[in-house]
PDB file of N, CA and C in Angstrom:
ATOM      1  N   UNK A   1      29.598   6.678 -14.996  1.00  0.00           N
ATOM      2  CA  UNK A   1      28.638   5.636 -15.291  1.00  0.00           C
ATOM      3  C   UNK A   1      28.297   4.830 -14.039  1.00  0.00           C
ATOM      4  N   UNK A   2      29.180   4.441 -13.087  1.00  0.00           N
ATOM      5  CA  UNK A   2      29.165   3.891 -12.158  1.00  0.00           C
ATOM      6  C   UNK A   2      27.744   4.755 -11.187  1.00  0.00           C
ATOM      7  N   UNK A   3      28.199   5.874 -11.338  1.00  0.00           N
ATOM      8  CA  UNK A   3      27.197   6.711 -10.197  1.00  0.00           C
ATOM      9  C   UNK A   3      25.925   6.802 -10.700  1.00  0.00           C
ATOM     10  N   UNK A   4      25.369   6.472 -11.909  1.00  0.00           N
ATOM     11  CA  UNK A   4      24.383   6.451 -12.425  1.00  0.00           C
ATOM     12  C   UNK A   4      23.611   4.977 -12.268  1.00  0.00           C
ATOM     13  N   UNK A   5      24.196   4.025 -12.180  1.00  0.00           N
ATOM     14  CA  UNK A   5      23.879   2.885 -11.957  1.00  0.00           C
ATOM     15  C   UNK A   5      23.598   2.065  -9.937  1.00  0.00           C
ATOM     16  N   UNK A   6      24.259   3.370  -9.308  1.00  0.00           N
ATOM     17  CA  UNK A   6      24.533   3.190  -7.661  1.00  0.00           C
ATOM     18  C   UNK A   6      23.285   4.202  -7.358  1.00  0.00           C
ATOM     19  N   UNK A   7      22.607   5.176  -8.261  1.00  0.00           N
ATOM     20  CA  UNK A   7      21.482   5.983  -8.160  1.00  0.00           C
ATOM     21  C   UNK A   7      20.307   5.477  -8.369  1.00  0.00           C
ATOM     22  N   UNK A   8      20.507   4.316  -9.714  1.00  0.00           N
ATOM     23  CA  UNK A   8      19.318   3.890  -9.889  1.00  0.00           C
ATOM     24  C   UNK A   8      19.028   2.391  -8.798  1.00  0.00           C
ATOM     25  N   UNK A   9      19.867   1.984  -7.990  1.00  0.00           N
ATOM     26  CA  UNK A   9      19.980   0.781  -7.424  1.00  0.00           C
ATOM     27  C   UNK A   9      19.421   1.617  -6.040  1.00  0.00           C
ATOM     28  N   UNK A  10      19.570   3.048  -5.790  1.00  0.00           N
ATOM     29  CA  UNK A  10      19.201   3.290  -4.304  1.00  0.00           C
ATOM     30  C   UNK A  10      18.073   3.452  -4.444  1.00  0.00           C
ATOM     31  N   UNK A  11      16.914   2.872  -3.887  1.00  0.00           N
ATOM     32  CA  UNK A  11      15.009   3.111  -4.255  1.00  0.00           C
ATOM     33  C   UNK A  11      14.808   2.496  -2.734  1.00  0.00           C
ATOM     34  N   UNK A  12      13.585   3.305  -2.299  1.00  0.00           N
ATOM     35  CA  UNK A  12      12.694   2.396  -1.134  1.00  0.00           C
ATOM     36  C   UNK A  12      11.743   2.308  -2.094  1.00  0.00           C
ATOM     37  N   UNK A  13      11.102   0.835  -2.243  1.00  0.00           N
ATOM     38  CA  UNK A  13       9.431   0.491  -2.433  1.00  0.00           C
ATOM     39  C   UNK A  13       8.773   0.278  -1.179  1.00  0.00           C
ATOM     40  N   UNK A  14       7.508   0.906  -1.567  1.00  0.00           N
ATOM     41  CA  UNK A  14       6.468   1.357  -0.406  1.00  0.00           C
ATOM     42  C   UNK A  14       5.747   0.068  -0.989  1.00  0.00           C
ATOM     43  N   UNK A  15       4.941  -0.749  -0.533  1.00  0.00           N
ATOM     44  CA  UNK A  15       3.757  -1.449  -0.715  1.00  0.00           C
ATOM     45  C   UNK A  15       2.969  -1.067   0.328  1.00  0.00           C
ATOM     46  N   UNK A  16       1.838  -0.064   0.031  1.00  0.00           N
ATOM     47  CA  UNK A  16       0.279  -0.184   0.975  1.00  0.00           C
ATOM     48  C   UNK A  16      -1.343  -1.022   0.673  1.00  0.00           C
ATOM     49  N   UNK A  17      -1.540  -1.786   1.622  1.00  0.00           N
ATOM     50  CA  UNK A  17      -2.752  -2.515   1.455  1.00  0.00           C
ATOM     51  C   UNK A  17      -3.536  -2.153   2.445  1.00  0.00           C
ATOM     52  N   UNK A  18      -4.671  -2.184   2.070  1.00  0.00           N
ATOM     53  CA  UNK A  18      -5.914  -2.158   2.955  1.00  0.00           C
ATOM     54  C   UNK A  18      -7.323  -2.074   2.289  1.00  0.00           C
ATOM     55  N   UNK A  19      -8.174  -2.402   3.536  1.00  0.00           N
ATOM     56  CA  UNK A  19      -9.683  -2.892   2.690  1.00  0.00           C
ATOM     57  C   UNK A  19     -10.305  -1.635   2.462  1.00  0.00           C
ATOM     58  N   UNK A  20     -10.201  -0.227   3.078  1.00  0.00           N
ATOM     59  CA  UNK A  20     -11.050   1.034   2.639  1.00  0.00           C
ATOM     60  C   UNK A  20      -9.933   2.128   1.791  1.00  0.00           C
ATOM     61  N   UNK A  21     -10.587   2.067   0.739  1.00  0.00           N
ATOM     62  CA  UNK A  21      -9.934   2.754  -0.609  1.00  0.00           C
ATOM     63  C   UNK A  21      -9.491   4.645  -0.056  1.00  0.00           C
ATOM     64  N   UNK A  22     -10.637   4.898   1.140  1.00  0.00           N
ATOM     65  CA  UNK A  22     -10.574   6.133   1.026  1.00  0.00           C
ATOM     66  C   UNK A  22      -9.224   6.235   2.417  1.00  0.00           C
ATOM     67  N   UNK A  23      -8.759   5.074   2.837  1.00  0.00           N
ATOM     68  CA  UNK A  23      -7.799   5.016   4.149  1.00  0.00           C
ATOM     69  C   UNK A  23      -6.755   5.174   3.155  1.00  0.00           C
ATOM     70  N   UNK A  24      -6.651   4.204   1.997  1.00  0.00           N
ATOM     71  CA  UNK A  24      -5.062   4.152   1.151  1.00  0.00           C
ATOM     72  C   UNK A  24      -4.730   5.585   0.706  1.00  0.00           C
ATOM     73  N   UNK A  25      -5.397   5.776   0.116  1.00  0.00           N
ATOM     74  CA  UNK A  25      -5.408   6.979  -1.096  1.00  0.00           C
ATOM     75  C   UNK A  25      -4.759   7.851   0.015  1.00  0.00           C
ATOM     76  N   UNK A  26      -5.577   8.386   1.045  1.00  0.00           N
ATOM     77  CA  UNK A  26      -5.113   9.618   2.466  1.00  0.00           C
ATOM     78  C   UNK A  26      -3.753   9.057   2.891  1.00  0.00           C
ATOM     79  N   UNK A  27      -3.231   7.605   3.300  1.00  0.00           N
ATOM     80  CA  UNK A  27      -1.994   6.949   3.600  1.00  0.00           C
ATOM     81  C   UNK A  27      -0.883   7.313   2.338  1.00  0.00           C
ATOM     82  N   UNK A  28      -1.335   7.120   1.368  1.00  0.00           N
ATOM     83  CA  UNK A  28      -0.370   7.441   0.007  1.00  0.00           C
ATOM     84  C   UNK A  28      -0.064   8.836   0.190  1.00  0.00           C
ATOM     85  N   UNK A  29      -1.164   9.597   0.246  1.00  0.00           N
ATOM     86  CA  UNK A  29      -1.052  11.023  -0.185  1.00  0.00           C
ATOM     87  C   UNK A  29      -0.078  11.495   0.817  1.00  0.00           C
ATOM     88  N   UNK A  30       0.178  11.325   2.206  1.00  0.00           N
ATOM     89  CA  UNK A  30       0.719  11.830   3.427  1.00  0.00           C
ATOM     90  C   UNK A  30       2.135  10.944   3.009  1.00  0.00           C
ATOM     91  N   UNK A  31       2.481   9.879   2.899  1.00  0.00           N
ATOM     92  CA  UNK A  31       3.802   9.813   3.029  1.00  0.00           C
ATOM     93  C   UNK A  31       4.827  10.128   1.209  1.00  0.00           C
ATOM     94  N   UNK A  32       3.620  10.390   0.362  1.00  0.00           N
ATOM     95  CA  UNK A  32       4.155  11.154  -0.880  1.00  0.00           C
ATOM     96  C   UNK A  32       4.476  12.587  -0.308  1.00  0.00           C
ATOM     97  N   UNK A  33       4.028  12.961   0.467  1.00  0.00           N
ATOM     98  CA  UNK A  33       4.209  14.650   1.362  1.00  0.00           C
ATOM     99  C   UNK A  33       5.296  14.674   1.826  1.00  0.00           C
ATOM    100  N   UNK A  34       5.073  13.471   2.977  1.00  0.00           N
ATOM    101  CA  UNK A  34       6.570  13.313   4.152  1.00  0.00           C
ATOM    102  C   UNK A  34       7.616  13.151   3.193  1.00  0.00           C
ATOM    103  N   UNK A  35       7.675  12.811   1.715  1.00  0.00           N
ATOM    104  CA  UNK A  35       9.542  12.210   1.216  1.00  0.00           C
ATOM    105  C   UNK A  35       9.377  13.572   0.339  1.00  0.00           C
ATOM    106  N   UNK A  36       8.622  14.127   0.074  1.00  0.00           N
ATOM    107  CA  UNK A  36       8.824  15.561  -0.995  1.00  0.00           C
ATOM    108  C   UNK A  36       9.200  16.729  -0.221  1.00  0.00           C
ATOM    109  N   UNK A  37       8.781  16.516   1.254  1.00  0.00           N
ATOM    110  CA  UNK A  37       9.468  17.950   2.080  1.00  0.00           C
ATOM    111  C   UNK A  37      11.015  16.984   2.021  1.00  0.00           C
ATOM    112  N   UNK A  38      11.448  16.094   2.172  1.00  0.00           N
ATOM    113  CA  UNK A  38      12.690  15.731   2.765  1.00  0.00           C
ATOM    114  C   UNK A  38      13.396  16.008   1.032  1.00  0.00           C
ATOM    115  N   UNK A  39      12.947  16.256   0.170  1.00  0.00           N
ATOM    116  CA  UNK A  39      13.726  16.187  -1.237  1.00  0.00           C
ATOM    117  C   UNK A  39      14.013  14.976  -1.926  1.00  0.00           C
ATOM    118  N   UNK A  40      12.998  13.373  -1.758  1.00  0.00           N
ATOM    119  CA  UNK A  40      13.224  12.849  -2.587  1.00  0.00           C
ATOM    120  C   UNK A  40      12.209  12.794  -4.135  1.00  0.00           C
ATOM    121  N   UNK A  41      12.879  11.913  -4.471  1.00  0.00           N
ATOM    122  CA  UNK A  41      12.090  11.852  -6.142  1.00  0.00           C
ATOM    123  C   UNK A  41      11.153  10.685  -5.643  1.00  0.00           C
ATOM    124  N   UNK A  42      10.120  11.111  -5.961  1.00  0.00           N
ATOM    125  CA  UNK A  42       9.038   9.946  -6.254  1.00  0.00           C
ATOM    126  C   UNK A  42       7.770   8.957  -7.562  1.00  0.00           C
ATOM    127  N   UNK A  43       8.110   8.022  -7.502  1.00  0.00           N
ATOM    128  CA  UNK A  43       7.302   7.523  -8.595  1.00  0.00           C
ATOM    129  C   UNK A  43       6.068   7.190  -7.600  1.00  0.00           C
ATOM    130  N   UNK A  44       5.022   7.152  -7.993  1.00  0.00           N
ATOM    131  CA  UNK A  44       3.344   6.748  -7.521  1.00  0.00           C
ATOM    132  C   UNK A  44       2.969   7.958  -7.013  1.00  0.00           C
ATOM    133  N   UNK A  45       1.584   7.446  -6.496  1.00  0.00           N
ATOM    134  CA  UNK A  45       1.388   5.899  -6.124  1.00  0.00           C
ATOM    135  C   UNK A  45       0.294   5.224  -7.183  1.00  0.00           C
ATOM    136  N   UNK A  46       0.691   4.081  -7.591  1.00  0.00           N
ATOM    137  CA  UNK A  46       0.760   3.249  -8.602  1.00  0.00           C
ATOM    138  C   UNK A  46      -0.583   2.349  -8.231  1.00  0.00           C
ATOM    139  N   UNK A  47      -1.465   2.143  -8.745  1.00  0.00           N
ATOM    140  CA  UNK A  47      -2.905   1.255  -8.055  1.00  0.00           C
ATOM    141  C   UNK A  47      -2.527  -0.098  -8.854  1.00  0.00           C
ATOM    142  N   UNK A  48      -2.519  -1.221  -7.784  1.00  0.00           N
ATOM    143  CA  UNK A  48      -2.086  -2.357  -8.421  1.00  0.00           C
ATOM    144  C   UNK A  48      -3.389  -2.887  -8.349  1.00  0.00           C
ATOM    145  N   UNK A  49      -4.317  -3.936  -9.138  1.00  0.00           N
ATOM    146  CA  UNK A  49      -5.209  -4.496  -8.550  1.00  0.00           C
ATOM    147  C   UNK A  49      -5.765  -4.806  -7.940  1.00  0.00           C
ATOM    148  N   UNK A  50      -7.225  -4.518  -7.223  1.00  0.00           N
ATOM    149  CA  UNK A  50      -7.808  -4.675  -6.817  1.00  0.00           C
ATOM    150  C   UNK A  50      -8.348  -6.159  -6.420  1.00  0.00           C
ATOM    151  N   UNK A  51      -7.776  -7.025  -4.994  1.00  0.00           N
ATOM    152  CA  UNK A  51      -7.590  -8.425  -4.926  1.00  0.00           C
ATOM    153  C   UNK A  51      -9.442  -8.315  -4.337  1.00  0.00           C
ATOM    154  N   UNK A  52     -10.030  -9.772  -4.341  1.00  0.00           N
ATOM    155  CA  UNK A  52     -11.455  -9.754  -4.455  1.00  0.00           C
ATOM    156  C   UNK A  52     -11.088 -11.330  -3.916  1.00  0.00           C
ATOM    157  N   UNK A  53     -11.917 -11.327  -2.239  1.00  0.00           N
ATOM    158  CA  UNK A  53     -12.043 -12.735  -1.852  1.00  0.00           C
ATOM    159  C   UNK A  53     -13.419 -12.975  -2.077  1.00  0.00           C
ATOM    160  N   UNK A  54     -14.207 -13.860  -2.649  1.00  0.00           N
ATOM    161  CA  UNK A  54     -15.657 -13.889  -2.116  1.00  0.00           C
ATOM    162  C   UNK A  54     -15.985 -15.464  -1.574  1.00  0.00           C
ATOM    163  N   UNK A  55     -17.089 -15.452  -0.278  1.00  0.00           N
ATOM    164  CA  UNK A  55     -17.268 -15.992   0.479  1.00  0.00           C
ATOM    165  C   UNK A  55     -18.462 -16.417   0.452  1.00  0.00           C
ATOM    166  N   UNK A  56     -19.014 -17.772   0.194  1.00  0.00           N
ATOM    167  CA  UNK A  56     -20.168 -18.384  -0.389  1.00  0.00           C
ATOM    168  C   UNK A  56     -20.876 -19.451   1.179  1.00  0.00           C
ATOM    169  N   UNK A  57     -21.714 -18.764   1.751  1.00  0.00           N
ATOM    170  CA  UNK A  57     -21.997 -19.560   3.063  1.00  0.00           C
ATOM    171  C   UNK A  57     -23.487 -19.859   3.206  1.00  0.00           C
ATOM    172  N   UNK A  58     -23.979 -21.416   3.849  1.00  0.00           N
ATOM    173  CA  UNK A  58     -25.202 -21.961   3.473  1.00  0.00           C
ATOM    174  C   UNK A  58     -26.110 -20.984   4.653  1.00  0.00           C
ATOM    175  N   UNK A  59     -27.228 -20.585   4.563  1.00  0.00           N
ATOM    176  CA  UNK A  59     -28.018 -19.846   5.711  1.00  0.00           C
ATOM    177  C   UNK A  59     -28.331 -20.859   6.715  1.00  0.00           C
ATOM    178  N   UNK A  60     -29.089 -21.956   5.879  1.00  0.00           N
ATOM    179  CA  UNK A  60     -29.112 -23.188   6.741  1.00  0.00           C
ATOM    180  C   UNK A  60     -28.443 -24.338   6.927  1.00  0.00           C
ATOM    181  N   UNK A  61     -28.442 -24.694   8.324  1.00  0.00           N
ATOM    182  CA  UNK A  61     -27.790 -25.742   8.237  1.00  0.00           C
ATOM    183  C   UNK A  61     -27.734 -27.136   7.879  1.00  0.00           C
ATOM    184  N   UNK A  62     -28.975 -27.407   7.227  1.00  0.00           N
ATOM    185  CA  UNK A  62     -29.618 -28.700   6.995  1.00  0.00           C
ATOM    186  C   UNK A  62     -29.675 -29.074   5.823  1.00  0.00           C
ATOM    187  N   UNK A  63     -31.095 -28.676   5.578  1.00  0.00           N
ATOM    188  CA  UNK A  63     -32.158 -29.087   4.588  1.00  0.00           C
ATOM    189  C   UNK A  63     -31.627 -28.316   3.619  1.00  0.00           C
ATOM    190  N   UNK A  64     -32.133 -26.554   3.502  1.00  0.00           N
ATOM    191  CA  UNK A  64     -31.867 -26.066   2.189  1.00  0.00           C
ATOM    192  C   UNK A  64     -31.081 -25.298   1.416  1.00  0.00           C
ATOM    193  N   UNK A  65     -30.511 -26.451   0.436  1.00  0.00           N
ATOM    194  CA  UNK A  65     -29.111 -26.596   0.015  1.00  0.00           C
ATOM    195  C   UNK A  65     -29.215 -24.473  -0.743  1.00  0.00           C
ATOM    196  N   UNK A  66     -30.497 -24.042  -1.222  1.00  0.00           N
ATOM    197  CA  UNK A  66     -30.395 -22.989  -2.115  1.00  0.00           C
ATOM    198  C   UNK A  66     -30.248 -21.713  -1.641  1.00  0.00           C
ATOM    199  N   UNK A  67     -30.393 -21.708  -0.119  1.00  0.00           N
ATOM    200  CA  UNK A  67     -30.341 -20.324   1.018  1.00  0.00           C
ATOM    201  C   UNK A  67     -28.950 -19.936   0.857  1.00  0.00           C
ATOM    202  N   UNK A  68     -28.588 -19.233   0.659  1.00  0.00           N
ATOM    203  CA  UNK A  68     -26.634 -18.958   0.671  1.00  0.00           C
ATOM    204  C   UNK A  68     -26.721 -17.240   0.596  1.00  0.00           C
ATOM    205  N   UNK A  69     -25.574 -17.213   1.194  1.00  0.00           N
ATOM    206  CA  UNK A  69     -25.240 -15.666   1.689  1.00  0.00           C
ATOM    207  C   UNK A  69     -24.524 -15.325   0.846  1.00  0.00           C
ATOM    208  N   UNK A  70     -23.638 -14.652   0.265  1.00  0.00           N
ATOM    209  CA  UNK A  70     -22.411 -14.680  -0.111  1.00  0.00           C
ATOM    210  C   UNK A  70     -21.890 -13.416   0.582  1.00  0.00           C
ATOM    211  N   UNK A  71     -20.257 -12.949   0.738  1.00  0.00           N
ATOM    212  CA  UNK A  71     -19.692 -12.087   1.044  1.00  0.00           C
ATOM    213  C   UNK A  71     -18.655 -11.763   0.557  1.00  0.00           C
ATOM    214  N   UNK A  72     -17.435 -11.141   0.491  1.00  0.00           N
ATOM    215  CA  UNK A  72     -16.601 -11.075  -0.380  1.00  0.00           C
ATOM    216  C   UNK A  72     -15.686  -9.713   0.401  1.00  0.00           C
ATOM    217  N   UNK A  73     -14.441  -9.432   0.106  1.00  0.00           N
ATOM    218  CA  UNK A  73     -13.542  -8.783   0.866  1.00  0.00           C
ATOM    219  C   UNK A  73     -12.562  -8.258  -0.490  1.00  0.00           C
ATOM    220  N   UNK A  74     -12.490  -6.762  -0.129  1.00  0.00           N
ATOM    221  CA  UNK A  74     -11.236  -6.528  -1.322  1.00  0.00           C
ATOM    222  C   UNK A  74     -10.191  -5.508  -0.711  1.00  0.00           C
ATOM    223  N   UNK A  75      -9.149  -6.332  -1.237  1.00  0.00           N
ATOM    224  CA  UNK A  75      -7.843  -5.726  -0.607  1.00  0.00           C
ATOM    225  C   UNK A  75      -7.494  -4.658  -1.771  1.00  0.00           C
ATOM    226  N   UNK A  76      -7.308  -3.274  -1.414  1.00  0.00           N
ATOM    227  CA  UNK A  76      -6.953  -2.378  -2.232  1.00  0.00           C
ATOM    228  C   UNK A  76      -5.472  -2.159  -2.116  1.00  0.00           C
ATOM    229  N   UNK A  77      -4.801  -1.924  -2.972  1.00  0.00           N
ATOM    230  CA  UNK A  77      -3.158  -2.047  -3.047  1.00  0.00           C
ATOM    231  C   UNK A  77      -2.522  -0.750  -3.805  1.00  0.00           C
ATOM    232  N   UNK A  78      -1.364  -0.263  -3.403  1.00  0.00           N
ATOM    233  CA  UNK A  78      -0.888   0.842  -3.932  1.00  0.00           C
ATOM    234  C   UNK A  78       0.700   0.472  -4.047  1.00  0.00           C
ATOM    235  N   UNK A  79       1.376   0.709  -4.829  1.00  0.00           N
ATOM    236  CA  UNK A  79       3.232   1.253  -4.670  1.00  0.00           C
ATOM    237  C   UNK A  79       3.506   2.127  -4.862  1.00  0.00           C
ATOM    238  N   UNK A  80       4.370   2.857  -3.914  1.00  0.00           N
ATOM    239  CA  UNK A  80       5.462   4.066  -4.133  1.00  0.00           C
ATOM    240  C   UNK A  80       6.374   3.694  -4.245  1.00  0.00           C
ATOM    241  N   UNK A  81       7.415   4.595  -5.469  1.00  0.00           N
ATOM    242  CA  UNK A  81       8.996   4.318  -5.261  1.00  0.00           C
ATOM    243  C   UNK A  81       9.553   5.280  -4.580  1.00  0.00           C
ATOM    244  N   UNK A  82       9.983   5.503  -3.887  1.00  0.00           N
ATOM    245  CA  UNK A  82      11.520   6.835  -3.580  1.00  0.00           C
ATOM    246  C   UNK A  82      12.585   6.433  -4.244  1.00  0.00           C
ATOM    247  N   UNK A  83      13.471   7.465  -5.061  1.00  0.00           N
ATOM    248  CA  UNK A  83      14.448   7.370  -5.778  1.00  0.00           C
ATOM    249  C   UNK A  83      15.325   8.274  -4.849  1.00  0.00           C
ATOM    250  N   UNK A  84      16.468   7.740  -4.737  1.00  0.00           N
ATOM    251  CA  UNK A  84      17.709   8.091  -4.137  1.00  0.00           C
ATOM    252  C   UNK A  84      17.122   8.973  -2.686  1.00  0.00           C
ATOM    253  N   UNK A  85      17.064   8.108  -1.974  1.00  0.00           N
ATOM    254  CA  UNK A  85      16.590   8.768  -0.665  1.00  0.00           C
ATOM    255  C   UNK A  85      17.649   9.330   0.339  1.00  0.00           C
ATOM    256  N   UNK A  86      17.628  10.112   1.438  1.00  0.00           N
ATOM    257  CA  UNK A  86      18.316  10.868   2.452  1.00  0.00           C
ATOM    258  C   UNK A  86      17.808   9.984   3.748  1.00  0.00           C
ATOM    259  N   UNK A  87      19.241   9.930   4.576  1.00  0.00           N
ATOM    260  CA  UNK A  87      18.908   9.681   5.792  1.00  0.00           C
ATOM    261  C   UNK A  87      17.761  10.535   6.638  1.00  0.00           C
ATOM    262  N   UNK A  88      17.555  11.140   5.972  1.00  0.00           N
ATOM    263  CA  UNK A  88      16.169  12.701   6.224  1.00  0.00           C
ATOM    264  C   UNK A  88      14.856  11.500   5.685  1.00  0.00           C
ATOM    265  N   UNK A  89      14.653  11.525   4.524  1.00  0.00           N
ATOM    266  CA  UNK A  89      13.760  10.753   4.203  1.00  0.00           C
ATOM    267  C   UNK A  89      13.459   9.250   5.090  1.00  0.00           C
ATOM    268  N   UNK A  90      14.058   8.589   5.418  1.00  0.00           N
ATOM    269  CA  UNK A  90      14.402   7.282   5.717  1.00  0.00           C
ATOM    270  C   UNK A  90      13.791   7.636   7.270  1.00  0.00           C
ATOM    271  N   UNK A  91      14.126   8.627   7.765  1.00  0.00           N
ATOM    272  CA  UNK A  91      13.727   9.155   9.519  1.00  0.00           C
ATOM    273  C   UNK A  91      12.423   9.937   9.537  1.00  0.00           C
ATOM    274  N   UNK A  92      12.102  10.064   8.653  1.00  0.00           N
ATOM    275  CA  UNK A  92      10.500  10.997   8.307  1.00  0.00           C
ATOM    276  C   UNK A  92       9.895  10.313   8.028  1.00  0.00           C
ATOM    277  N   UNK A  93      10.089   9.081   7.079  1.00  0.00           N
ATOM    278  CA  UNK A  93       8.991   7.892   6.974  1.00  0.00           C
ATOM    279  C   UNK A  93       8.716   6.970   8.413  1.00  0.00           C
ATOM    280  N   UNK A  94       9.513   6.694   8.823  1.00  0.00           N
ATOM    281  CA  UNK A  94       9.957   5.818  10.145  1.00  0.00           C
ATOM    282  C   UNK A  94       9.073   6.483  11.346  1.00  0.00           C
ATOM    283  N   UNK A  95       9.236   7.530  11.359  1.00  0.00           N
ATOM    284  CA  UNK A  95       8.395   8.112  12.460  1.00  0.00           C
ATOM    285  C   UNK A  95       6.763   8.812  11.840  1.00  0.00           C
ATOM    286  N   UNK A  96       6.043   8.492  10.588  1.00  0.00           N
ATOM    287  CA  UNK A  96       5.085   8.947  10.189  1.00  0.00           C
ATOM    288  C   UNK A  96       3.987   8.073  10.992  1.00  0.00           C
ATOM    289  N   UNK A  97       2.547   8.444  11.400  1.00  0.00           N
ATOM    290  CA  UNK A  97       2.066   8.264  12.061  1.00  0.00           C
ATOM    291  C   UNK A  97       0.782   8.164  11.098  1.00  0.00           C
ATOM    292  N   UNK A  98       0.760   6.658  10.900  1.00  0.00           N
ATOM    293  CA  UNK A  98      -0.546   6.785   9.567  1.00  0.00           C
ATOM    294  C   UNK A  98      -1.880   5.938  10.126  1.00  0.00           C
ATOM    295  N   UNK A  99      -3.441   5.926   9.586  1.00  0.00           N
ATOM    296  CA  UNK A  99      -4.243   5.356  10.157  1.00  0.00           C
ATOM    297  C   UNK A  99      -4.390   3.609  10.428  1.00  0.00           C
ATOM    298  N   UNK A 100      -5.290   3.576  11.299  1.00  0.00           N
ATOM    299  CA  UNK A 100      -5.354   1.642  11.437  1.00  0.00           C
ATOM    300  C   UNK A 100      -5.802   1.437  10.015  1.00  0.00           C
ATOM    301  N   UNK A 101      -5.536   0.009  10.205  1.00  0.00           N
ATOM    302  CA  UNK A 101      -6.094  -0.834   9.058  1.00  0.00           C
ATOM    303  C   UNK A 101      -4.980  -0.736   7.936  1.00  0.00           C
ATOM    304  N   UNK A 102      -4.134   0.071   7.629  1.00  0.00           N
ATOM    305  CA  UNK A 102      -3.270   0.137   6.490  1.00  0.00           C
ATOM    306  C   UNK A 102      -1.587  -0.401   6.719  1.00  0.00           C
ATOM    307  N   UNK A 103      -1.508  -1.959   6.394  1.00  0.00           N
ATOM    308  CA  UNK A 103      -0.563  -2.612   5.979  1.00  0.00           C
ATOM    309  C   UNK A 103       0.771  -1.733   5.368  1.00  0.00           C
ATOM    310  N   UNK A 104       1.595  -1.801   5.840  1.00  0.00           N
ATOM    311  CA  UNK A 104       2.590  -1.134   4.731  1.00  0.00           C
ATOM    312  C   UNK A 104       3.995  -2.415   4.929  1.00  0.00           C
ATOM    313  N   UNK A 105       4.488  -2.431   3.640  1.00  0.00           N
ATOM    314  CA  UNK A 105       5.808  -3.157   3.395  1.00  0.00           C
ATOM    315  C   UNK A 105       7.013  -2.220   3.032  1.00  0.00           C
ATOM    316  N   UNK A 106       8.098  -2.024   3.381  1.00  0.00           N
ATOM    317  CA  UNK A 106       8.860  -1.180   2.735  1.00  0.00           C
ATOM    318  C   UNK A 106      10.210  -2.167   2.421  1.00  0.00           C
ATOM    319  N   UNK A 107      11.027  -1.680   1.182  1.00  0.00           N
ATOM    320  CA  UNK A 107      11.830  -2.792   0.730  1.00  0.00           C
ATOM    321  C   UNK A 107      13.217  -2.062   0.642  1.00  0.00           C
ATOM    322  N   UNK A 108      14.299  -1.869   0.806  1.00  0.00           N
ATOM    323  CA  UNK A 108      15.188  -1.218   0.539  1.00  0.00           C
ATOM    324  C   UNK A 108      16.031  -1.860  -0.694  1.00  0.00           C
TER     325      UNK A 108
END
């Protein structure tokens, strides 16, 4: 029972963010690759909400209050789990070589 409970406690969480959907998805897909050649178990990748800044700015600077731009920014978000990982896994993620722009958090 013990070893069942020291299995489910060993996990890396992956958190990936970034603003182009088609950068995450290719970032997910490659390091779901890199931990399945090394033999771990994987849960995701999991699409967490879609975060949405929007940005409301006057055209002019004066007079008219009704000219406004707006803009807006969305952070696209993913999680992976690894379940019971290998010092193999742990050295294959570490040295993966993924594109700009994509944030990653990893949690042991």
């Amino acid at each position: 029972m013990i070893k069942k409970e020291e299995e489910a406690k060993s996990r890396i969480r992956i958190k990936i963010r970034a603003y182009d959907h088609k950068i995450i998805d290719q970032s997910a897909k490659q390091i779901v690759e890199t931990a399945e050649r090394s033999g771990a178990t994987i849960t995701g990748p999991v699409p967490l909400p879609t975060e949405i800044r929007k940005f409301t700015v006057n055209k002019s600077t004066f007079v008219h209050k009704d000219a406004r731009d707006q803009y807006e920014m969305r952070m696209h978000k993913r999680i992976i789990d690894i379940w019971s990982p290998t010092p193999k896994t742990i050295d294959s993620l570490t040295n993966l070589d993924l594109p700009a722009g994509v944030d990653i958090e990893i949690k042991m």
